[in-house]
N, C-alpha and C. Protein backbone atom coordinates (compact mmCIF):
# COMPACT_ATOMS: atom_id res chain seq x y z
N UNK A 1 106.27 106.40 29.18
CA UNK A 1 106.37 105.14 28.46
C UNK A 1 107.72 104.50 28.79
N UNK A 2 107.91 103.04 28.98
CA UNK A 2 108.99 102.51 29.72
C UNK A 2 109.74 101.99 28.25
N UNK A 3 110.80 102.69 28.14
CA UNK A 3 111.84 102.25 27.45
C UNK A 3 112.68 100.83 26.85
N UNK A 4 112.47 99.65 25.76
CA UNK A 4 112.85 98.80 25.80
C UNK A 4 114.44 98.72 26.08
N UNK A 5 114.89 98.26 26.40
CA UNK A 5 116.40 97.83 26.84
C UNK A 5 116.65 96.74 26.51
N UNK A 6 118.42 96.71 25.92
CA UNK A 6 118.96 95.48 25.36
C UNK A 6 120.06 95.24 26.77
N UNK A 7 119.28 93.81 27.05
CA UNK A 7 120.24 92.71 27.83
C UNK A 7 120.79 92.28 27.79
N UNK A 8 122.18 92.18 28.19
CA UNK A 8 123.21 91.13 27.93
C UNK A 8 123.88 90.56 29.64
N UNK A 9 123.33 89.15 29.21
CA UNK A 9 123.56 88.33 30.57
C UNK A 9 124.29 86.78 30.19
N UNK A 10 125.77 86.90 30.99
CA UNK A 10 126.59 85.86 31.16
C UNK A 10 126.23 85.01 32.03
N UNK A 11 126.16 84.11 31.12
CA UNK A 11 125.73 82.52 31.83
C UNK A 11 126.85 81.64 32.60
N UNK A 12 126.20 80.72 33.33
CA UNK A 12 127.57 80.35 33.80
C UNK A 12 128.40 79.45 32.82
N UNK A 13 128.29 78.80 32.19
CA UNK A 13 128.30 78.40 31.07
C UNK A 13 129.56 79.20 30.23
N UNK A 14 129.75 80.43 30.20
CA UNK A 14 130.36 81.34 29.11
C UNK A 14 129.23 81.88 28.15
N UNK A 15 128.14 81.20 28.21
CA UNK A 15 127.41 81.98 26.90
C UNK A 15 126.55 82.82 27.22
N UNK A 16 125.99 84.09 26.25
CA UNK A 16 125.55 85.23 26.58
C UNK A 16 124.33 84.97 25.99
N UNK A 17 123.58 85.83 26.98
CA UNK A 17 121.56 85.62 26.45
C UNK A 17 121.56 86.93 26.18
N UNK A 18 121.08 87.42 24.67
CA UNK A 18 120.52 88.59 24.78
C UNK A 18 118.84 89.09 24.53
N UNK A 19 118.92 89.99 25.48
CA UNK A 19 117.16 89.87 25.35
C UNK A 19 116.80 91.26 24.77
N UNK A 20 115.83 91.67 24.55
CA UNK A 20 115.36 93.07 24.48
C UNK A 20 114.27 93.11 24.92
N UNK A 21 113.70 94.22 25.47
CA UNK A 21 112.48 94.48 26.63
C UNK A 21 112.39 94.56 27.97
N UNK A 22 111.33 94.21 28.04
CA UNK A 22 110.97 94.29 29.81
C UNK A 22 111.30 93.27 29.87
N UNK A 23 111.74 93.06 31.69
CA UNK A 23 111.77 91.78 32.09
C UNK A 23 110.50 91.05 32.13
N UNK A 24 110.98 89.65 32.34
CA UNK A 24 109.70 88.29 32.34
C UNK A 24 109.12 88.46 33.69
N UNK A 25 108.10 88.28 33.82
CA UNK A 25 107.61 88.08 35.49
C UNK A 25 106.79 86.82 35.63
N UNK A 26 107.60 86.07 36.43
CA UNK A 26 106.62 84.94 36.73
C UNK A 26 106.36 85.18 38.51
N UNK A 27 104.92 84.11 38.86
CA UNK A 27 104.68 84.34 40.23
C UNK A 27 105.43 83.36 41.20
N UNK A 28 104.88 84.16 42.40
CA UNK A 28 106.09 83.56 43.20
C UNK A 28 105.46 83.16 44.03
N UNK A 29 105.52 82.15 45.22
CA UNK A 29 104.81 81.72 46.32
C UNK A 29 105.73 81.83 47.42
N UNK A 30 105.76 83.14 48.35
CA UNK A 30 106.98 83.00 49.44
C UNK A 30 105.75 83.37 51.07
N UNK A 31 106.75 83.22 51.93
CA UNK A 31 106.25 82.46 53.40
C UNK A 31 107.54 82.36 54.19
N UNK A 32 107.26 83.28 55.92
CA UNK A 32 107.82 82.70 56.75
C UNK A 32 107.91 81.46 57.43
N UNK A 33 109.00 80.80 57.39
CA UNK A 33 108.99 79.50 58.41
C UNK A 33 109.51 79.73 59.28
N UNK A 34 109.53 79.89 60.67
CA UNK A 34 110.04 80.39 61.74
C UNK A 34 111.38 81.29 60.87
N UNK A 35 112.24 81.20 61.41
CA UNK A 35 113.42 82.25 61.35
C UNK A 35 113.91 82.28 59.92
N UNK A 36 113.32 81.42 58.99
CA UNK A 36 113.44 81.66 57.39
C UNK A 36 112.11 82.01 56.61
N UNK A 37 112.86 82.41 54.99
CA UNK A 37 111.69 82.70 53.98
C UNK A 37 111.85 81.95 53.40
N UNK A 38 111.25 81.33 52.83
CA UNK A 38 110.81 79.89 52.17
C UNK A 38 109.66 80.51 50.92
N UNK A 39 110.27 79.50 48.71
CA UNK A 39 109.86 80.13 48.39
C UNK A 39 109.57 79.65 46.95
N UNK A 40 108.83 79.55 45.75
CA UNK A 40 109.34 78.90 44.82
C UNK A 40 108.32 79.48 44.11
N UNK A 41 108.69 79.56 42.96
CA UNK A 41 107.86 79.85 41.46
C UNK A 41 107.00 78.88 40.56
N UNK A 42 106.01 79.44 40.71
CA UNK A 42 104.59 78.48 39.89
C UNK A 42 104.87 78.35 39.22
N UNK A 43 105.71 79.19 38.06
CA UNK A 43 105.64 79.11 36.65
C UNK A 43 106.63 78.27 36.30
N UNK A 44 107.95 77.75 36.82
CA UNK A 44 109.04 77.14 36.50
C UNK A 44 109.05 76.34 37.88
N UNK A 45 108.81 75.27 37.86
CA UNK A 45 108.70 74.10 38.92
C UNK A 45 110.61 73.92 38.49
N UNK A 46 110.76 74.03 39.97
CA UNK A 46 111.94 73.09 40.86
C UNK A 46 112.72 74.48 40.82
N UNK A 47 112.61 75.47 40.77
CA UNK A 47 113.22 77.48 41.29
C UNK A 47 112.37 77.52 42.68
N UNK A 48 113.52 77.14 43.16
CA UNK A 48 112.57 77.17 45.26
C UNK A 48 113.70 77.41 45.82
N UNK A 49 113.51 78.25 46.96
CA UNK A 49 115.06 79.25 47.92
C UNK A 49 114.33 79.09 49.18
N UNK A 50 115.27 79.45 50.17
CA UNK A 50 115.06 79.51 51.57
C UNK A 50 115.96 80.40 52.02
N UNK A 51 115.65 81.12 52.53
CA UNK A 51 116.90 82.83 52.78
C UNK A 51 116.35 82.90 54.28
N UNK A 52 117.35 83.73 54.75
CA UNK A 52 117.13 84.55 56.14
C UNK A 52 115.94 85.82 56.34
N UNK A 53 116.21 86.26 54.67
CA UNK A 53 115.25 87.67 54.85
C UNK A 53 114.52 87.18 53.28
N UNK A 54 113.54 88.06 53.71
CA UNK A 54 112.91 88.36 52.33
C UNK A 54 112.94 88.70 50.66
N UNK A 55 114.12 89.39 51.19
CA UNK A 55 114.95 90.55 49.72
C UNK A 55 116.21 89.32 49.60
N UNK A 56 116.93 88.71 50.22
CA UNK A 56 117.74 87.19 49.41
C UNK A 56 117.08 86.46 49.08
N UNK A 57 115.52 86.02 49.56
CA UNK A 57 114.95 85.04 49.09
C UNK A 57 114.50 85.52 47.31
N UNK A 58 114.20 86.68 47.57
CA UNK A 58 113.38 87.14 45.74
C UNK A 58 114.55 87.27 45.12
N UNK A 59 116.02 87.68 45.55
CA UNK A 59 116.73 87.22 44.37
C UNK A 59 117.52 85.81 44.26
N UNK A 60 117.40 84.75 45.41
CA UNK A 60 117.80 84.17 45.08
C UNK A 60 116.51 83.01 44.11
N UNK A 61 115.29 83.48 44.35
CA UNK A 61 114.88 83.02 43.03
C UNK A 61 115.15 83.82 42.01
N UNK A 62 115.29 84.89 41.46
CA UNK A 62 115.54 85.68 40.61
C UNK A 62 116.50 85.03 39.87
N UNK A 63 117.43 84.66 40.25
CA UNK A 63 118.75 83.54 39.70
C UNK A 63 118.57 82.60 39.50
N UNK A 64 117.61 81.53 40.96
CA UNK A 64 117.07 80.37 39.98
C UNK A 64 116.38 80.19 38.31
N UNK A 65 115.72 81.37 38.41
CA UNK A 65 115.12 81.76 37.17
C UNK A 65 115.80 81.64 35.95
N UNK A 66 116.97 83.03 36.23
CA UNK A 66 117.63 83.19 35.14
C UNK A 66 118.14 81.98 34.67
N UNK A 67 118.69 81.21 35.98
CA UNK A 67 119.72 79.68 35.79
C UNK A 67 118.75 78.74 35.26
N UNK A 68 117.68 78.44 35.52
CA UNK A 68 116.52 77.70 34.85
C UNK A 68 116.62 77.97 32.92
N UNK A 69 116.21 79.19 32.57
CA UNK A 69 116.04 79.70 31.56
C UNK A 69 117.67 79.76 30.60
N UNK A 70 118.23 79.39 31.15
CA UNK A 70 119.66 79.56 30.42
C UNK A 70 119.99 78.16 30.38
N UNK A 71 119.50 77.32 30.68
CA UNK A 71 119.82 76.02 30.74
C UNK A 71 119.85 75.36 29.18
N UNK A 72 120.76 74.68 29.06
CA UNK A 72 120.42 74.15 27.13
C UNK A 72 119.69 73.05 26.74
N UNK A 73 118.85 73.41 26.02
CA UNK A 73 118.16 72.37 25.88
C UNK A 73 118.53 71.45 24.83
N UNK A 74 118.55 70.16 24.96
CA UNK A 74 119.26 69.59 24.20
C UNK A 74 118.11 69.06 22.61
N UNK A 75 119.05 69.25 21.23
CA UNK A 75 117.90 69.23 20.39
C UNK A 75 117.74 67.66 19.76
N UNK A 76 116.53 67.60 19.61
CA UNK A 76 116.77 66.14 19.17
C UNK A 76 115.99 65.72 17.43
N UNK A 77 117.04 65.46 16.66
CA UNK A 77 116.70 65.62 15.43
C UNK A 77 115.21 65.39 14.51
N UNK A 78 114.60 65.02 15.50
CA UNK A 78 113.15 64.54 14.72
C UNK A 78 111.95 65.55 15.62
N UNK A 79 112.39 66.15 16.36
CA UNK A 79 111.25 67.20 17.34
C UNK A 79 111.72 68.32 16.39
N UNK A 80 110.64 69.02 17.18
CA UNK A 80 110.03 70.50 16.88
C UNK A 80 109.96 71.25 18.08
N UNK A 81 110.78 72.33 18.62
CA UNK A 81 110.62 73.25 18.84
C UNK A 81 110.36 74.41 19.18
N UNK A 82 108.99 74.64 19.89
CA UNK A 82 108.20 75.92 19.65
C UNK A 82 107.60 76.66 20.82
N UNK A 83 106.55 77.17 20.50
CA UNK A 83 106.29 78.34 22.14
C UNK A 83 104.89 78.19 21.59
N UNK A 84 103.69 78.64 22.27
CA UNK A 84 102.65 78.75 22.77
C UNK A 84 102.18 79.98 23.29
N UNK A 85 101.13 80.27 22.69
CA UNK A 85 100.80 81.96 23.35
C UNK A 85 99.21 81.29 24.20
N UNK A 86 99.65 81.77 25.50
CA UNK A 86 98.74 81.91 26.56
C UNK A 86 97.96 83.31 27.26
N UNK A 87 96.80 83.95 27.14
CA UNK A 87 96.37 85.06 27.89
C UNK A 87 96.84 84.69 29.19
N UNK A 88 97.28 86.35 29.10
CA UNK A 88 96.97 86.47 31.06
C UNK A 88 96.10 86.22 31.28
N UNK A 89 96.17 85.79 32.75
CA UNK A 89 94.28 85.59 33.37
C UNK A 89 93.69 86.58 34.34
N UNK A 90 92.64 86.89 34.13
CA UNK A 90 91.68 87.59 34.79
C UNK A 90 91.48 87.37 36.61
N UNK A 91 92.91 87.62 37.45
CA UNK A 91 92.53 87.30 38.54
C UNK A 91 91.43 87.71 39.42
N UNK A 92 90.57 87.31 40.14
CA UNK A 92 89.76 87.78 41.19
C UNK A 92 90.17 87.76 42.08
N UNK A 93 89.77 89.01 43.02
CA UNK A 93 90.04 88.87 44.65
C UNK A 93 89.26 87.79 45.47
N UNK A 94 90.20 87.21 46.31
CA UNK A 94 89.50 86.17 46.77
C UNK A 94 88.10 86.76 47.86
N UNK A 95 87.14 86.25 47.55
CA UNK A 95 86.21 86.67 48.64
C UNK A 95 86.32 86.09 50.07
N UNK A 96 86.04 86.90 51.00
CA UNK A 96 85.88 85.74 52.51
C UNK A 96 84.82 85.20 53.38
C-alpha cells in the first residue's frame, strides 16, 4: 500500500503549497520533431516544452505544471469558487 506523503513546494513567488498524497497526473501528448521532443498537456492548456531528449521534455512539463497550478488566482468579490468532481474515463484500445 503506497504511503500518503506531505509536500512542501516553494513557489517562485516565496509561497509554499502544501499537499498531502499522491501526486496529480495529468496526460501528456509528446512527439519527435526531427532532433527535438515536442510536448504539452491536455489537461492544462498552454504547459507545452520542446527539449532535446525525452526525460527534459517530461520534466520540463512537470514544472510547467507545477508553475501553472501555483499561479494565484485572483478573487473577485461577488464569484464563487469551487471544484467539480469528474470520473475517470473508461479508455479503449484503439482498434485498427
Amino acid at each position: 500500500m503506497k504511503r500518503n506523503t506531505l509536500i512542501k513546494h516553494l513557489t517562485k513567488n516565496g509561497a509554499y503549497l502544501i499537499r498531502q498524497g499522491s501526486p496529480m497526473k495529468y496526460r501528456a501528448v509528446i512527439k519527435r520533431s526531427g532532433d527535438w521532443w515536442i510536448g504539452w498537456l491536455i489537461d492544462l492548456p498552454g504547459v507545452n516544452a520542446q527539449e532535446r531528449t525525452r526525460d527534459e521534455l517530461l520534466e520540463s512539463l512537470r514544472v510547467g505544471a507545477e508553475d501553472m497550478l501555483a499561479t494565484d488566482v485572483p478573487f473577485i468579490s461577488d464569484a464563487q469558487l469551487t471544484t467539480i468532481d469528474v470520473p475517470n474515463p473508461n479508455w479503449l484500445p484503439e482498434r485498427a
